[in-house]
N, C-alpha and C. Protein backbone atom coordinates (compact mmCIF):
# COMPACT_ATOMS: atom_id res chain seq x y z
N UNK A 1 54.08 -8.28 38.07
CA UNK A 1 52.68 -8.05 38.41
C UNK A 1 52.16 -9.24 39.20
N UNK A 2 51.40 -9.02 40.16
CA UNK A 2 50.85 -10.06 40.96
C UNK A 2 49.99 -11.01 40.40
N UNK A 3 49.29 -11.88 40.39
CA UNK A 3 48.52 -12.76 40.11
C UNK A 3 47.08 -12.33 41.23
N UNK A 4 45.98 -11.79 39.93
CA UNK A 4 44.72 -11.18 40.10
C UNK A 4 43.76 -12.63 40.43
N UNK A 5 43.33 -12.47 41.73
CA UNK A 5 41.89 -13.50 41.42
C UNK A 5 40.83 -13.04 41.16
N UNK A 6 40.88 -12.13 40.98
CA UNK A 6 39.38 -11.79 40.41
C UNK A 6 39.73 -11.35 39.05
N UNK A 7 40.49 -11.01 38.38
CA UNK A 7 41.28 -11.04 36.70
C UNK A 7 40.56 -12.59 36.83
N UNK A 8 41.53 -13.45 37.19
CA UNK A 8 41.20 -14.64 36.90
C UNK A 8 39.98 -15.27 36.84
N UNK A 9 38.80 -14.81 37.63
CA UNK A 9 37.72 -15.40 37.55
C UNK A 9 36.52 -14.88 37.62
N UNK A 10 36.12 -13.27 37.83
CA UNK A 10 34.85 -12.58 37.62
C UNK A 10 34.86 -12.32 36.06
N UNK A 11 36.03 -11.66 35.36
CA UNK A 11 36.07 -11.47 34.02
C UNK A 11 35.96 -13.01 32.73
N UNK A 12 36.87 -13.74 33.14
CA UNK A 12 36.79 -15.17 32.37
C UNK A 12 34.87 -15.70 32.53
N UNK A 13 34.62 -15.69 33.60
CA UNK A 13 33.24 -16.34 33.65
C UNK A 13 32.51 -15.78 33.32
N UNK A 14 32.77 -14.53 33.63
CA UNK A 14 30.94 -13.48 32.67
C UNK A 14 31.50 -13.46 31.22
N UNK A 15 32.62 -13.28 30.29
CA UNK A 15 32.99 -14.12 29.18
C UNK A 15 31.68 -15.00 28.77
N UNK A 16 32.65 -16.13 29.49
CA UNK A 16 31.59 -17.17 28.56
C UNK A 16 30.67 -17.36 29.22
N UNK A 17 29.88 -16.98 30.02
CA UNK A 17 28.60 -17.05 30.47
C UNK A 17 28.17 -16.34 29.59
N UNK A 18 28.40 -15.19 28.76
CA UNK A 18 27.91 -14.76 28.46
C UNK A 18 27.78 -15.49 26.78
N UNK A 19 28.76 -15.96 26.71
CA UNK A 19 29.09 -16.71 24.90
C UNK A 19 27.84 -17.93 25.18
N UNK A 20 28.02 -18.51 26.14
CA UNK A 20 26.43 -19.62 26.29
C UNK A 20 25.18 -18.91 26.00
N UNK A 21 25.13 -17.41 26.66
CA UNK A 21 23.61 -17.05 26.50
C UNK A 21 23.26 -17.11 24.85
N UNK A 22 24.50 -16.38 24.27
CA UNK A 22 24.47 -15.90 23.12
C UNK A 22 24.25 -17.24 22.13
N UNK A 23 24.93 -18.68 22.39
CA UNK A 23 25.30 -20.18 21.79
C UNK A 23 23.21 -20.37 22.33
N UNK A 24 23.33 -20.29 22.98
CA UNK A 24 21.70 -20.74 23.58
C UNK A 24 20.98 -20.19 23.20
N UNK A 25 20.75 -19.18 22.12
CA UNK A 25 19.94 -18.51 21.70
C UNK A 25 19.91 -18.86 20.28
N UNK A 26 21.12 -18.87 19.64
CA UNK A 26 21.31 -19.50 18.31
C UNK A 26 20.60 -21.12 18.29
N UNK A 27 20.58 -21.56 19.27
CA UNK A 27 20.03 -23.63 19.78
C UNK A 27 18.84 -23.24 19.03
N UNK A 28 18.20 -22.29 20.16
CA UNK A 28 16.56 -22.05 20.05
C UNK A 28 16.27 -21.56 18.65
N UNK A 29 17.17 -20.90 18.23
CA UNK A 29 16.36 -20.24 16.45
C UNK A 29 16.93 -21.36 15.62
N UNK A 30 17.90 -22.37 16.00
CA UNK A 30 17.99 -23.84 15.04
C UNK A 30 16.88 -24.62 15.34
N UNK A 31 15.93 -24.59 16.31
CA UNK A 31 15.36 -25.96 16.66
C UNK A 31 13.64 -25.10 16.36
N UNK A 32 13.75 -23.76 16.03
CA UNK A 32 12.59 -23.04 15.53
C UNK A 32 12.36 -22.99 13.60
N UNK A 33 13.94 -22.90 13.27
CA UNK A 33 14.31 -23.08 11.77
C UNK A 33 13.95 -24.29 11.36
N UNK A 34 14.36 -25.01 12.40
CA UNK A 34 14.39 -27.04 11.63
C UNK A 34 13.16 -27.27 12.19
N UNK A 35 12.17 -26.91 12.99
CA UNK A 35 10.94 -27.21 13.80
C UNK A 35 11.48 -28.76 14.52
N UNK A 36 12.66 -28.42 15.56
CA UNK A 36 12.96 -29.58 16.24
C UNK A 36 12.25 -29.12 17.64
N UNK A 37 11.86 -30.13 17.99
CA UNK A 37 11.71 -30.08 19.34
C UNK A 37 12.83 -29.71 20.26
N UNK A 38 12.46 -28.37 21.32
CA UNK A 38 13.44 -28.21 22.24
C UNK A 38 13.88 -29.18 22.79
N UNK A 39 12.98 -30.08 23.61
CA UNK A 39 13.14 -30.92 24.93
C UNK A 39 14.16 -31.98 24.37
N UNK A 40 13.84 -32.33 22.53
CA UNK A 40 14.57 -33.38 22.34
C UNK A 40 16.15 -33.30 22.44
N UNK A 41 16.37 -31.62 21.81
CA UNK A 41 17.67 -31.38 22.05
C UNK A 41 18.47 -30.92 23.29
N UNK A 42 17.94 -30.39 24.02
CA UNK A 42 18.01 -30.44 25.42
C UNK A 42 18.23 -31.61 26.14
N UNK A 43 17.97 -32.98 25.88
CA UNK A 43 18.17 -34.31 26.16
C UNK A 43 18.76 -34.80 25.18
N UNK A 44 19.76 -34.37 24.25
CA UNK A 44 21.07 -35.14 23.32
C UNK A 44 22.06 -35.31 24.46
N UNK A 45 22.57 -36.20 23.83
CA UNK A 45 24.30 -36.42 24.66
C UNK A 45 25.07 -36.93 23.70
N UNK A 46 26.66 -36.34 23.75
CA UNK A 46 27.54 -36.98 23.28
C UNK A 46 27.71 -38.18 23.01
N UNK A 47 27.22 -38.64 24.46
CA UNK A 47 27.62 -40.37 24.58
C UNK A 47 26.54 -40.75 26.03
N UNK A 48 26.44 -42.06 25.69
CA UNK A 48 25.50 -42.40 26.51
C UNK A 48 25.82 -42.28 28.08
N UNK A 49 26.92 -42.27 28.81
CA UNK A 49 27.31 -41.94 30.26
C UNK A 49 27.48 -40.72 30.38
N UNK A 50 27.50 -39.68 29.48
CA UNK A 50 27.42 -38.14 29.47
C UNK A 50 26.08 -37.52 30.15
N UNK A 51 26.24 -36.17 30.69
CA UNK A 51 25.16 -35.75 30.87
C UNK A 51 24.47 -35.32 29.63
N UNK A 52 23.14 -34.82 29.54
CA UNK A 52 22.49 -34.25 28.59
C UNK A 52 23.14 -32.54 28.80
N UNK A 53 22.85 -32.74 27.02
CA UNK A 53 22.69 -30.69 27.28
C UNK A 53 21.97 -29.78 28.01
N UNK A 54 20.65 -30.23 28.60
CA UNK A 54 20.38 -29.11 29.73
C UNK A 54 20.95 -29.59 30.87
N UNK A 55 21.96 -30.41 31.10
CA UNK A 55 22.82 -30.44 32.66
C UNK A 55 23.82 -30.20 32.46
N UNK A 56 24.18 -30.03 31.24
CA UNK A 56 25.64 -29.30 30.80
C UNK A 56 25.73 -27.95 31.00
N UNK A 57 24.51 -27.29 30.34
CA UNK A 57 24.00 -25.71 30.38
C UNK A 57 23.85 -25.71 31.97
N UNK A 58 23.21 -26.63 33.31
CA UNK A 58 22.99 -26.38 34.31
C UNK A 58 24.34 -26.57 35.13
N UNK A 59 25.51 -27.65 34.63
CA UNK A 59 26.94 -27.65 35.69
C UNK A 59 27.55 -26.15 35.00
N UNK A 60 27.54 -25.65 33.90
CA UNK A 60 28.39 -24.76 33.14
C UNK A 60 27.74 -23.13 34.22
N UNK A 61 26.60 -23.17 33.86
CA UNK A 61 26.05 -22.35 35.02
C UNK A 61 26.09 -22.06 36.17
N UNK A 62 26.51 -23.27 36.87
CA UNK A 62 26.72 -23.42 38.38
C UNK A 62 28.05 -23.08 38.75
N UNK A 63 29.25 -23.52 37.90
CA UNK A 63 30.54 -23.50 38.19
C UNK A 63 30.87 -22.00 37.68
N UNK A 64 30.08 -21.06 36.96
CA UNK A 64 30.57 -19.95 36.18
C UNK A 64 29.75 -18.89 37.54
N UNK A 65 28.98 -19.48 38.02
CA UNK A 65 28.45 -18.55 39.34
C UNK A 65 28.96 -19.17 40.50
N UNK A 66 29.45 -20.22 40.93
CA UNK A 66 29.54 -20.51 42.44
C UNK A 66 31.60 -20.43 42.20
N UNK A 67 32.25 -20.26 41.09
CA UNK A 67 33.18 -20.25 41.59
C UNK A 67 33.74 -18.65 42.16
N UNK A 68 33.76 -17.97 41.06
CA UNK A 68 33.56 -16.62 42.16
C UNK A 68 33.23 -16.18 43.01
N UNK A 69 31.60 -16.66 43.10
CA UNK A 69 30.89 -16.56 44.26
C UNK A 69 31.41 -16.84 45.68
N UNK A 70 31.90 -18.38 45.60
CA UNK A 70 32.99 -19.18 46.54
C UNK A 70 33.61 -18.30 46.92
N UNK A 71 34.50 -17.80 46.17
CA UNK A 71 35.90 -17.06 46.51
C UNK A 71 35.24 -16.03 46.87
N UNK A 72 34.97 -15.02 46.76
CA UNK A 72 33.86 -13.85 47.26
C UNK A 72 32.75 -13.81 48.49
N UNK A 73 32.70 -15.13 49.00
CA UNK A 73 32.32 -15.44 50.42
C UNK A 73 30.85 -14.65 49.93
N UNK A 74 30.28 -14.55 49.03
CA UNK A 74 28.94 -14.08 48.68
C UNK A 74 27.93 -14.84 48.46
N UNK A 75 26.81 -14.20 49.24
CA UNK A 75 25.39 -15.22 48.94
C UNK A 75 25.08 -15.46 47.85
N UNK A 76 25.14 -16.95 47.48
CA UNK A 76 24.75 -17.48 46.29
C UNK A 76 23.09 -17.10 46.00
N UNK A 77 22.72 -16.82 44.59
CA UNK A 77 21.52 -16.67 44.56
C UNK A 77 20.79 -18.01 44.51
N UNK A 78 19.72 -18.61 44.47
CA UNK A 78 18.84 -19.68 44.58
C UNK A 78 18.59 -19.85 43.09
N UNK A 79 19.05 -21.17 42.79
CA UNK A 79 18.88 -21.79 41.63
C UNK A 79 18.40 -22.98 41.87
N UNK A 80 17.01 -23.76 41.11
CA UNK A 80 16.29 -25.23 41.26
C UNK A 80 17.57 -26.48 41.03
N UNK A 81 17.79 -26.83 41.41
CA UNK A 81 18.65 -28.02 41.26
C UNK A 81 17.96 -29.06 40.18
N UNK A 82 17.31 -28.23 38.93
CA UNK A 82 16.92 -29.49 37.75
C UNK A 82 17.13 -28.88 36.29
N UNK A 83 17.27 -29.94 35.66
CA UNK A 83 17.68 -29.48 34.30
C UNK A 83 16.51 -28.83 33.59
N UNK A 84 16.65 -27.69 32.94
CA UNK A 84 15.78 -26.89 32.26
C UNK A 84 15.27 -27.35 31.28
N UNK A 85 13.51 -27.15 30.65
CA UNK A 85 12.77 -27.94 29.84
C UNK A 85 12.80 -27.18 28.53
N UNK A 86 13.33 -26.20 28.31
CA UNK A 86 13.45 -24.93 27.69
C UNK A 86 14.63 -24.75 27.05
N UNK A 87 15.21 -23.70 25.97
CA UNK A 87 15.98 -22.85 25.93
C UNK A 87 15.85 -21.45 26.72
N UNK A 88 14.40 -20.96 26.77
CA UNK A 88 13.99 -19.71 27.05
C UNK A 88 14.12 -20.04 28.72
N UNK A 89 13.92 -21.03 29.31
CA UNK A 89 14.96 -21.70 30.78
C UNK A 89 16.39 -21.31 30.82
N UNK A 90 16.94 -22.14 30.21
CA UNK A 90 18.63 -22.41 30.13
C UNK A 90 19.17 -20.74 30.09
N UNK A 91 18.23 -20.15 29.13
CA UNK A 91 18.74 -18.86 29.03
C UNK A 91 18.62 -17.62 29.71
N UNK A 92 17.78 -18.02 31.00
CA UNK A 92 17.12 -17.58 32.07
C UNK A 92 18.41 -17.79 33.13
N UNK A 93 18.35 -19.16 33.37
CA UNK A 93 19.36 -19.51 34.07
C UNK A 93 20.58 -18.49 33.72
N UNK A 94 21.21 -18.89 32.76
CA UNK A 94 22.58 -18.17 32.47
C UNK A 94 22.88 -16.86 32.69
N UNK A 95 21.58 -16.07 31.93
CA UNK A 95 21.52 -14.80 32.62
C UNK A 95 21.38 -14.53 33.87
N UNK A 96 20.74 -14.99 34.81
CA UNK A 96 20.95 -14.71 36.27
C UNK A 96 22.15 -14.92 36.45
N UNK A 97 22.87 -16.15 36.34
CA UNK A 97 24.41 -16.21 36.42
C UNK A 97 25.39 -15.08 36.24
N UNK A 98 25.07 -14.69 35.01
CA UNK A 98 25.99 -13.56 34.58
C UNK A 98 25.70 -12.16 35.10
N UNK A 99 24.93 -12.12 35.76
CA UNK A 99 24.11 -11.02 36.23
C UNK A 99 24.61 -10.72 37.82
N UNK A 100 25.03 -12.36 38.45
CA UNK A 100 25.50 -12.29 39.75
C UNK A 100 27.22 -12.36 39.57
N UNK A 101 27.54 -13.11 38.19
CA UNK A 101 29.07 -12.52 38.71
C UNK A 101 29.33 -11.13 38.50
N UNK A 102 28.63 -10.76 37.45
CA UNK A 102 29.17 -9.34 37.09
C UNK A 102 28.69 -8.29 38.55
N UNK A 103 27.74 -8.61 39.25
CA UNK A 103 27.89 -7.74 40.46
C UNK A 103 29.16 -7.99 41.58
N UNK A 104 30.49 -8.86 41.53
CA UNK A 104 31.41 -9.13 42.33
C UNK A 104 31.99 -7.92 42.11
N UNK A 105 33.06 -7.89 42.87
CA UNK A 105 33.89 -6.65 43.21
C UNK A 105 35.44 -7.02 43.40
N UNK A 106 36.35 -6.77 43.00
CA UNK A 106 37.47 -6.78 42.82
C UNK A 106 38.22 -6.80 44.67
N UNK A 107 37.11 -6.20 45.61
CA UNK A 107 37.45 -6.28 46.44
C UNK A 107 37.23 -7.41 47.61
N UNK A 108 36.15 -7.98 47.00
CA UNK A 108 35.69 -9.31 47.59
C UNK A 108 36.50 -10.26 47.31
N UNK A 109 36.98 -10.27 46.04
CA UNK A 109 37.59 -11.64 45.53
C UNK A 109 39.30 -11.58 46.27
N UNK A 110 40.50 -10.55 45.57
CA UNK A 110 41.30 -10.05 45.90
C UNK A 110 41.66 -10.56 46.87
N UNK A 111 42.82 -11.37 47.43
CA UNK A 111 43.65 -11.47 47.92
C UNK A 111 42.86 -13.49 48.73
N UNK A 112 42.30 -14.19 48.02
CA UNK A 112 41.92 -15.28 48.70
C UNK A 112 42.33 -16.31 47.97
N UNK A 113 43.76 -15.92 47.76
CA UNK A 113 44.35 -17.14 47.46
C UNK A 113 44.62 -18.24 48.65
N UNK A 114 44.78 -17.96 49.56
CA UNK A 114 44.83 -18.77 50.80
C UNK A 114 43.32 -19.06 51.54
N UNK A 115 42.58 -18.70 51.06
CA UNK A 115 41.51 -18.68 51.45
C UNK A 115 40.59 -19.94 51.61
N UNK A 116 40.32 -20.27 52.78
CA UNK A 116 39.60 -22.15 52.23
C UNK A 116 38.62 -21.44 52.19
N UNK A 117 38.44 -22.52 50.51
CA UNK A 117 37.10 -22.53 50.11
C UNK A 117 36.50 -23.89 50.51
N UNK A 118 35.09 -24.14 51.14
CA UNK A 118 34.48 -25.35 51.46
C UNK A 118 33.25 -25.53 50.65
N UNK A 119 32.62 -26.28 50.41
CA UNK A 119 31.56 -26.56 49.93
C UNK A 119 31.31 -28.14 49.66
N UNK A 120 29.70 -28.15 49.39
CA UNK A 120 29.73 -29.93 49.74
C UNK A 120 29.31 -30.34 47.82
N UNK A 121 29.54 -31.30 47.74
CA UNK A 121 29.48 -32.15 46.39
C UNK A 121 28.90 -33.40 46.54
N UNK A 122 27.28 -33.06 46.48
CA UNK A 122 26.80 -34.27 46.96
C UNK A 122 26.52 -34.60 48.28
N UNK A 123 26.99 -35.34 49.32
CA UNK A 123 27.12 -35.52 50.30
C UNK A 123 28.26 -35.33 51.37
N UNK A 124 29.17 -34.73 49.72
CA UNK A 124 30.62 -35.03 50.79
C UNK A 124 31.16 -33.38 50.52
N UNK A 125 31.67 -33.11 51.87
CA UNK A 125 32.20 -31.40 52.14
C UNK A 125 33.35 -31.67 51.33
N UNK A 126 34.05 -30.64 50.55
CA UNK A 126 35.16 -30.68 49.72
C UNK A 126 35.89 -28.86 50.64
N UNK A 127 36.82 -29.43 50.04
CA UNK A 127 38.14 -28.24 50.82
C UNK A 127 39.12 -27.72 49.50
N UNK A 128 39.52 -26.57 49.31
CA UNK A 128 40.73 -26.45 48.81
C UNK A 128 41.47 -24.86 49.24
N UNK A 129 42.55 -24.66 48.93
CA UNK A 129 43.12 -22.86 48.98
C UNK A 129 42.25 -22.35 47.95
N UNK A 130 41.82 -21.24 48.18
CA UNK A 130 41.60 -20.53 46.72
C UNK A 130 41.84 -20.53 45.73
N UNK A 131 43.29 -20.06 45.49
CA UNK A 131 44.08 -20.29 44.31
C UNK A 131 43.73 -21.62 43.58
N UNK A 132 43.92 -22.74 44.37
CA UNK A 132 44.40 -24.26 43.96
C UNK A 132 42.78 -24.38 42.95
N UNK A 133 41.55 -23.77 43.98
CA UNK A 133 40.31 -24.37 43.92
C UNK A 133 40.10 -23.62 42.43
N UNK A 134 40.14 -22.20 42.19
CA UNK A 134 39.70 -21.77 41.30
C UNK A 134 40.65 -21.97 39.83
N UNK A 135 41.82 -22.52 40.07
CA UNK A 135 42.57 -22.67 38.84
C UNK A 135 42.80 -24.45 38.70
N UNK A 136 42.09 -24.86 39.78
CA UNK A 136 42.64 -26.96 39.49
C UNK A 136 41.29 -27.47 39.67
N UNK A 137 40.06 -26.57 39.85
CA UNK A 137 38.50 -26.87 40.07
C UNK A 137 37.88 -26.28 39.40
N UNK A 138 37.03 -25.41 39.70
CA UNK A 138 36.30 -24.19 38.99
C UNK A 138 36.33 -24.01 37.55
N UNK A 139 37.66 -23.35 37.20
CA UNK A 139 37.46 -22.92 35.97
C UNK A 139 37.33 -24.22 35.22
N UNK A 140 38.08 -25.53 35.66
CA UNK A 140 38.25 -26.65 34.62
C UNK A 140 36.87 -27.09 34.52
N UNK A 141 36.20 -26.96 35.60
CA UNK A 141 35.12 -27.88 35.33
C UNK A 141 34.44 -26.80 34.43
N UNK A 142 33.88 -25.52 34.60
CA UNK A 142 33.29 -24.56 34.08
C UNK A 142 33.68 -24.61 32.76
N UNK A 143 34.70 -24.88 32.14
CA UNK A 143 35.10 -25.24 30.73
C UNK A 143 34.90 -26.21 30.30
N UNK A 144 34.89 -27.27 31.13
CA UNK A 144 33.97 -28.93 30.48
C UNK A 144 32.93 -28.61 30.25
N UNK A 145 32.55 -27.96 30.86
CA UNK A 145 30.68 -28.36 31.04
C UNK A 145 30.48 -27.35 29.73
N UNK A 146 30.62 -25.97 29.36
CA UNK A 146 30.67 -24.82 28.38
C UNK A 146 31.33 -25.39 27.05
N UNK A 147 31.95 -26.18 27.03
CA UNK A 147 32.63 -26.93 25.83
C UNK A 147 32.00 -27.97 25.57
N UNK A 148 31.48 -28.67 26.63
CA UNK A 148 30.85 -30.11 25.97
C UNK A 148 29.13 -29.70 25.94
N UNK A 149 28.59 -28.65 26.40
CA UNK A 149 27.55 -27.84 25.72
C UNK A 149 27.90 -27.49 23.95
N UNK A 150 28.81 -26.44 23.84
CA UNK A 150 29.01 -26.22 22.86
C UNK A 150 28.74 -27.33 21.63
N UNK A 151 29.99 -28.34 21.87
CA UNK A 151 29.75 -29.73 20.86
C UNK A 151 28.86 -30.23 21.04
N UNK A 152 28.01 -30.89 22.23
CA UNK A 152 26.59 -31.01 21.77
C UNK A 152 25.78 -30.28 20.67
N UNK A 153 25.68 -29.01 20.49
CA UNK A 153 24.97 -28.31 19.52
C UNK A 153 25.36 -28.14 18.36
N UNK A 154 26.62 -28.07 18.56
CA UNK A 154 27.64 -28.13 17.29
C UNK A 154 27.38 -29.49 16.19
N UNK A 155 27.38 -30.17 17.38
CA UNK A 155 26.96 -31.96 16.40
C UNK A 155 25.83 -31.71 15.90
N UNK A 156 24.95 -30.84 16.58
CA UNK A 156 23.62 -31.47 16.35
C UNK A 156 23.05 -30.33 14.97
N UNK A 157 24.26 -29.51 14.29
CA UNK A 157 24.41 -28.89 13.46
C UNK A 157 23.75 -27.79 13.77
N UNK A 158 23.66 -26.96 14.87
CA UNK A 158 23.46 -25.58 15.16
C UNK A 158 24.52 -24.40 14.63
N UNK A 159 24.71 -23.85 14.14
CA UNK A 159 25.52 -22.76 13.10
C UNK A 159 26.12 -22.33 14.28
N UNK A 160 27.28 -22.60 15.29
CA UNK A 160 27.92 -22.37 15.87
C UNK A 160 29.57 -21.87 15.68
N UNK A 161 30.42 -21.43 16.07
CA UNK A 161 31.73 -21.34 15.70
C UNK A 161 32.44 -21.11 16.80
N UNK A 162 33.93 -20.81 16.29
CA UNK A 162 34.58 -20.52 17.49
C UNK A 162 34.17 -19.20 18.22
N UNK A 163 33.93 -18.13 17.33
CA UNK A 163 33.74 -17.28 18.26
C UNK A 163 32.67 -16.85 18.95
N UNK A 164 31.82 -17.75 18.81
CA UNK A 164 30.15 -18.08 19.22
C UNK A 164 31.10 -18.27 20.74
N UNK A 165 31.83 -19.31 21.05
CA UNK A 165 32.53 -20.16 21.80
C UNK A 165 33.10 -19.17 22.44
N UNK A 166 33.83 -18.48 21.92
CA UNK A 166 34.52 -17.13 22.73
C UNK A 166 34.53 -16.33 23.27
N UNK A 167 33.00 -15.69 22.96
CA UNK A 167 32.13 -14.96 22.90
C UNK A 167 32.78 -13.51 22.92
N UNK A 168 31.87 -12.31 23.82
CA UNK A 168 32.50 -11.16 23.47
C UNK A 168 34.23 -10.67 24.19
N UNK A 169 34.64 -10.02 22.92
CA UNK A 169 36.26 -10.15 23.57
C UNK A 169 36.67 -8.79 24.06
């Protein structure tokens, strides 16, 4: 059997895009249960050179919509380039996300393994094949950022689990 890019990356990302909406909703009824302030937990970090959890929720978002997207040569929808003050944000965000991969098409993605993908990072244009980008870029980062969300909340004793993490299978 061939090796699917869109197996590989419209299905995996609306996954856990979708396990964040679901993890981001559980945040908000911990920080409504404990009467914590959103904003405070939204600004935890692992560690002090880490991003905060709403830029974790905002790279996890970005990489779970622009890597398909990428490969799919499809207009990205318009997202603010700032971290959300909210859960009822973050969870805004995500859902649009999941909302734009799940409109890809098996026929857009399909066959761009050779495909340069370009895009800039910052200031600087980045290059890769398809293949390389969405299995040595994309998904890895899209799993840092969705995992080190996760343990943020997890620490911060939100009733989370693995299959919170997994989401629907």
């Amino acid at each position: 059997m061939a090796f699917s890019m869109y197996t590989a990356s419209v299905p995996i990302c609306a996954q856990q895009l979708a396990a964040l909406s679901n993890i981001i909703d559980k945040a908000a009824a911990h920080c409504a249960a404990k009467k914590i302030d959103e904003a405070a937990l939204l600004s935890d970090r692992l560690y002090p050179d880490m991003f905060p959890l709403a830029r974790q929720i905002r790279q996890a978002t970005d990489f779970g919509r622009n890597t398909p997207g990428r490969l799919a040569g499809a207009t990205q929808p318009e997202f603010a380039a700032v971290d959300d003050t909210s859960f009822a944000a973050a969870k805004d965000r995500t859902e649009r996300s999941l909302a734009f991969v799940k409109s890809l098409t098996p026929a857009q993605i399909e066959g761009t393994e050779d495909k340069d993908i370009v895009w800039m990072a910052g200031t600087n244009q980045r290059s890769m094949k398809g293949q390389a980008y969405l299995l040595h870029f994309g998904l890895t980062n899209f799993f840092f950022h969705v995992t080190t969300a996760y343990n943020i909340l997890r620490h911060r004793g939100v009733e989370i689990g693995k299959r919170d993490f997994l989401g629907p299978l």
